[in-house]
Structures are given as C-alpha cells and as structure tokens.
C-alpha atoms as a PDB file:
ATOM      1  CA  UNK A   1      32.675 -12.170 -94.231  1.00  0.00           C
ATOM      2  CA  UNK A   2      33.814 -15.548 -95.411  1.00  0.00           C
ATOM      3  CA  UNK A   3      31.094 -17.712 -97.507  1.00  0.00           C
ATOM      4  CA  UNK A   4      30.991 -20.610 -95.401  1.00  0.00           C
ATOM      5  CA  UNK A   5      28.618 -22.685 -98.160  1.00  0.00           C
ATOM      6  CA  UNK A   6      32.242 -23.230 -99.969  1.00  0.00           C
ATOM      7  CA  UNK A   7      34.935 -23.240 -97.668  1.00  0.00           C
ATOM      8  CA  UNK A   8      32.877 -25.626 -94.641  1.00  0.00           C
ATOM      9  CA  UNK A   9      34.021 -24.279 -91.166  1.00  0.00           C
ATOM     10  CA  UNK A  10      36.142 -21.523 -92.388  1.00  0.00           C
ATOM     11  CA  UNK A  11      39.780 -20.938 -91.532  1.00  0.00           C
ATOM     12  CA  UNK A  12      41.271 -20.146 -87.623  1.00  0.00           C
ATOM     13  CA  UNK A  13      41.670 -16.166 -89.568  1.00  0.00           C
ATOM     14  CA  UNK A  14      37.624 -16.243 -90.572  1.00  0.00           C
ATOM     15  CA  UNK A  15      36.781 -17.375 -86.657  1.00  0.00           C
ATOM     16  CA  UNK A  16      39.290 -14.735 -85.267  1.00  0.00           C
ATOM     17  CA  UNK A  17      37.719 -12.209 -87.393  1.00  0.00           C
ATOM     18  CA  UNK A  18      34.533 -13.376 -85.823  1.00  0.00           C
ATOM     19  CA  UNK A  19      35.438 -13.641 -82.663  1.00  0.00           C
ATOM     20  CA  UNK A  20      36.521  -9.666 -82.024  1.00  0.00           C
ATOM     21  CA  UNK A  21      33.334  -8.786 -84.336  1.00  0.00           C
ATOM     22  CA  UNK A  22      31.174 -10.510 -81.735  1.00  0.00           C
ATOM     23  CA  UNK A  23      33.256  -8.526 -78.950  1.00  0.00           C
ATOM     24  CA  UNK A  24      32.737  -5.415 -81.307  1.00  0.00           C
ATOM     25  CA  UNK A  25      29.395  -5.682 -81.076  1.00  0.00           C
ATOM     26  CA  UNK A  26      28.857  -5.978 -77.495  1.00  0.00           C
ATOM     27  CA  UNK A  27      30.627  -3.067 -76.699  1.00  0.00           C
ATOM     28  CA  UNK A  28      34.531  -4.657 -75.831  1.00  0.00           C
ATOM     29  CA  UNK A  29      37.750  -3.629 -77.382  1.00  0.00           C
ATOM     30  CA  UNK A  30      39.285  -7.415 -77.228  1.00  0.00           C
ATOM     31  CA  UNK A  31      43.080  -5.845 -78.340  1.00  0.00           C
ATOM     32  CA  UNK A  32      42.610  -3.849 -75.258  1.00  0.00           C
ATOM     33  CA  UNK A  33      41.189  -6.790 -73.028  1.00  0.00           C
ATOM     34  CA  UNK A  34      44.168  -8.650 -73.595  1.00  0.00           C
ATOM     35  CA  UNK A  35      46.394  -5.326 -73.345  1.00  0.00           C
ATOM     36  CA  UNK A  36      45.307  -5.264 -69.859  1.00  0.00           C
ATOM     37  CA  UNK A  37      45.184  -8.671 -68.546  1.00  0.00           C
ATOM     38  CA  UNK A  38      41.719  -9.004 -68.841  1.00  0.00           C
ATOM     39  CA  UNK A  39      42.336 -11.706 -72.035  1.00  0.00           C
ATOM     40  CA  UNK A  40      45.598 -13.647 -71.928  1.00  0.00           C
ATOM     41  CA  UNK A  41      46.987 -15.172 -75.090  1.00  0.00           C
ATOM     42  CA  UNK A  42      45.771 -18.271 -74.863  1.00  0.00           C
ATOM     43  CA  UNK A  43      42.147 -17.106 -73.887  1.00  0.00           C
ATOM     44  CA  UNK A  44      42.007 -15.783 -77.399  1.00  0.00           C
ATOM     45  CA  UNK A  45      43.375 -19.113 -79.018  1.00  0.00           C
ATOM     46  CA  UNK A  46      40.531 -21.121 -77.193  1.00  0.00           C
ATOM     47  CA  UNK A  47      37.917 -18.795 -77.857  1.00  0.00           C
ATOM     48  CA  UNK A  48      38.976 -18.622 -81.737  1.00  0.00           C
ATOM     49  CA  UNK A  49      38.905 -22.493 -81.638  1.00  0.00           C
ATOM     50  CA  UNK A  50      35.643 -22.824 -79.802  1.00  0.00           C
ATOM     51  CA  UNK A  51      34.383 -20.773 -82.211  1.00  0.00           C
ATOM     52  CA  UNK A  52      35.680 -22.779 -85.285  1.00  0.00           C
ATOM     53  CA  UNK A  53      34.171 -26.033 -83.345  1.00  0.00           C
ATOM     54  CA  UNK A  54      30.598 -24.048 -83.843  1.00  0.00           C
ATOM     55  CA  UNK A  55      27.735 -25.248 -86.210  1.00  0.00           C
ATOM     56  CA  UNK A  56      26.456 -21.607 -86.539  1.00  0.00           C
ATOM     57  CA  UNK A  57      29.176 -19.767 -88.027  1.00  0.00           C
ATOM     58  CA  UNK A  58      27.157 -18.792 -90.929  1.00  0.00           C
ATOM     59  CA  UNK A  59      23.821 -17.699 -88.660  1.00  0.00           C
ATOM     60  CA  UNK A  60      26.822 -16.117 -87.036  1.00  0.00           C
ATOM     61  CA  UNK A  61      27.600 -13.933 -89.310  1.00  0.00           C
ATOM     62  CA  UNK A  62      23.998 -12.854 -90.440  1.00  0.00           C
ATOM     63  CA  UNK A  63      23.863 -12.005 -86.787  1.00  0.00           C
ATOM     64  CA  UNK A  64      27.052  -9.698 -86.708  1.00  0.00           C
ATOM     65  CA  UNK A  65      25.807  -8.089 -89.851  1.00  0.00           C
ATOM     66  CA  UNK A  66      22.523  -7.033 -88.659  1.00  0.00           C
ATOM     67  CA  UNK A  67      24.714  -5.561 -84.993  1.00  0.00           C
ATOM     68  CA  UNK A  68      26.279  -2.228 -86.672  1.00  0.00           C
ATOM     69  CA  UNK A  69      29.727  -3.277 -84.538  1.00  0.00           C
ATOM     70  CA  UNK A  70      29.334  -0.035 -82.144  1.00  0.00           C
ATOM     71  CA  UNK A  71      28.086  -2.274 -79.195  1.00  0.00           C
ATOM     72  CA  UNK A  72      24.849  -2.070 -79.805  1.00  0.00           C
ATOM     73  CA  UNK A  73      23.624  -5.664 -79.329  1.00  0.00           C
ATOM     74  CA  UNK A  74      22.292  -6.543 -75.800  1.00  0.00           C
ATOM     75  CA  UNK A  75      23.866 -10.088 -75.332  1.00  0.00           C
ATOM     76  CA  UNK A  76      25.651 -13.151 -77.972  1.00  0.00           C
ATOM     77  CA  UNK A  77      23.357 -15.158 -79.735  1.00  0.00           C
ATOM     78  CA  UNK A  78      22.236 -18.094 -77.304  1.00  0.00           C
ATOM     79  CA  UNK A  79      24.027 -20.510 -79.268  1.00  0.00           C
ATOM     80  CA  UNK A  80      27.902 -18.830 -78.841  1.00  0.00           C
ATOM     81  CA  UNK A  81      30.174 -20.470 -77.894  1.00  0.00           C
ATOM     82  CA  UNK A  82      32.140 -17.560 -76.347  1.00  0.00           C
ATOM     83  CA  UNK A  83      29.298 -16.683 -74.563  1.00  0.00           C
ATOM     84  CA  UNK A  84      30.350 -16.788 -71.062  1.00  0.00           C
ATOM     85  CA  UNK A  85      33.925 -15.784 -72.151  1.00  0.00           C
ATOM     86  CA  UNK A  86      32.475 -12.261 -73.303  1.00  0.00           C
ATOM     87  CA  UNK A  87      29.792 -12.005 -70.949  1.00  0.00           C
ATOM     88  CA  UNK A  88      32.898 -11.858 -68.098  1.00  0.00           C
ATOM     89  CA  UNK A  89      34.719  -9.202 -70.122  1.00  0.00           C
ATOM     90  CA  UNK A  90      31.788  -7.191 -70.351  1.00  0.00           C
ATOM     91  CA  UNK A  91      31.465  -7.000 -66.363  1.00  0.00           C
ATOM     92  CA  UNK A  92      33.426  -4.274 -65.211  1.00  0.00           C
ATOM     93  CA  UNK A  93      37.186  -4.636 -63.956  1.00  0.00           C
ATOM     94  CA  UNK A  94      36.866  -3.226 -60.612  1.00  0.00           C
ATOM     95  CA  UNK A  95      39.727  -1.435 -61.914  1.00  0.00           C
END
C-alpha cells in the first residue's frame, strides 16, 4: 500500500490498486465486471479518478487492510467515493 504521508494523493496506479481492493473486499471480481459488460472502460477510469479526488485515501487503506480481501466486508466505508458504483455491481445481473 502506498504511504500517502510522502507522496500526497498517490498516483492514478495507487487509486487503481485501491479501487479493485475495495471491489475485492466486497465480494466483486472487477476484471470480470468489465469482462462482462457489467463495467465498461471508462467506468473504471472515473471510478479510479473519483477515487484519486478522495481525502481518505489513507483511512482508505487502513480500512482495506483490516477487510482480509475475500469479500468479507458488509458495505464501503461511508465516505467512498465509488460507493454507489460498487454497490450496483454487487446487485445481481439478472443474468
């Protein structure tokens, strides 16, 4: 996990990496969201940028490390900014 004390915000990378551990940790397989047209390409650009506009990235990331990544958590932190993003890709496709 990045140290976001030193490098501010973090890079696009460090918010993609958090990004699909948030989605990790509820449960979702983001690769195969977007594999099946649940996620388009530019979903996953505006989620990794509304992530990098976040002032939490480093509660963030105490967060993810307390979640063990096997979708165990019940919900995002309230503060997300993904929130509702993830919250539709946990509902079931109807597929």
């Amino acid at each position: 996990m990045a140290d976001f004390s030193t490098h501010g915000k973090g890079t696009l990378r460090t918010h993609a990496a958090l990004f699909d551990e948030m989605g990790r940790a509820l449960g979702l397989d983001l690769q195969e969201a977007a594999i099946a047209g649940r996620l388009n390409f530019d979903e996953i650009g505006e989620a990794v940028l509304r992530c990098r506009r976040c002032a939490h990235p480093g509660k963030c990331a105490v967060w993810l490390q307390s979640h063990d990544g096997q979708g165990t958590a019940g919900d995002t932190p309230d503060y997300c900014r993904n929130r509702d993003l993830l919250g539709y890709l946990r509902e079931p496709s109807g597929c």
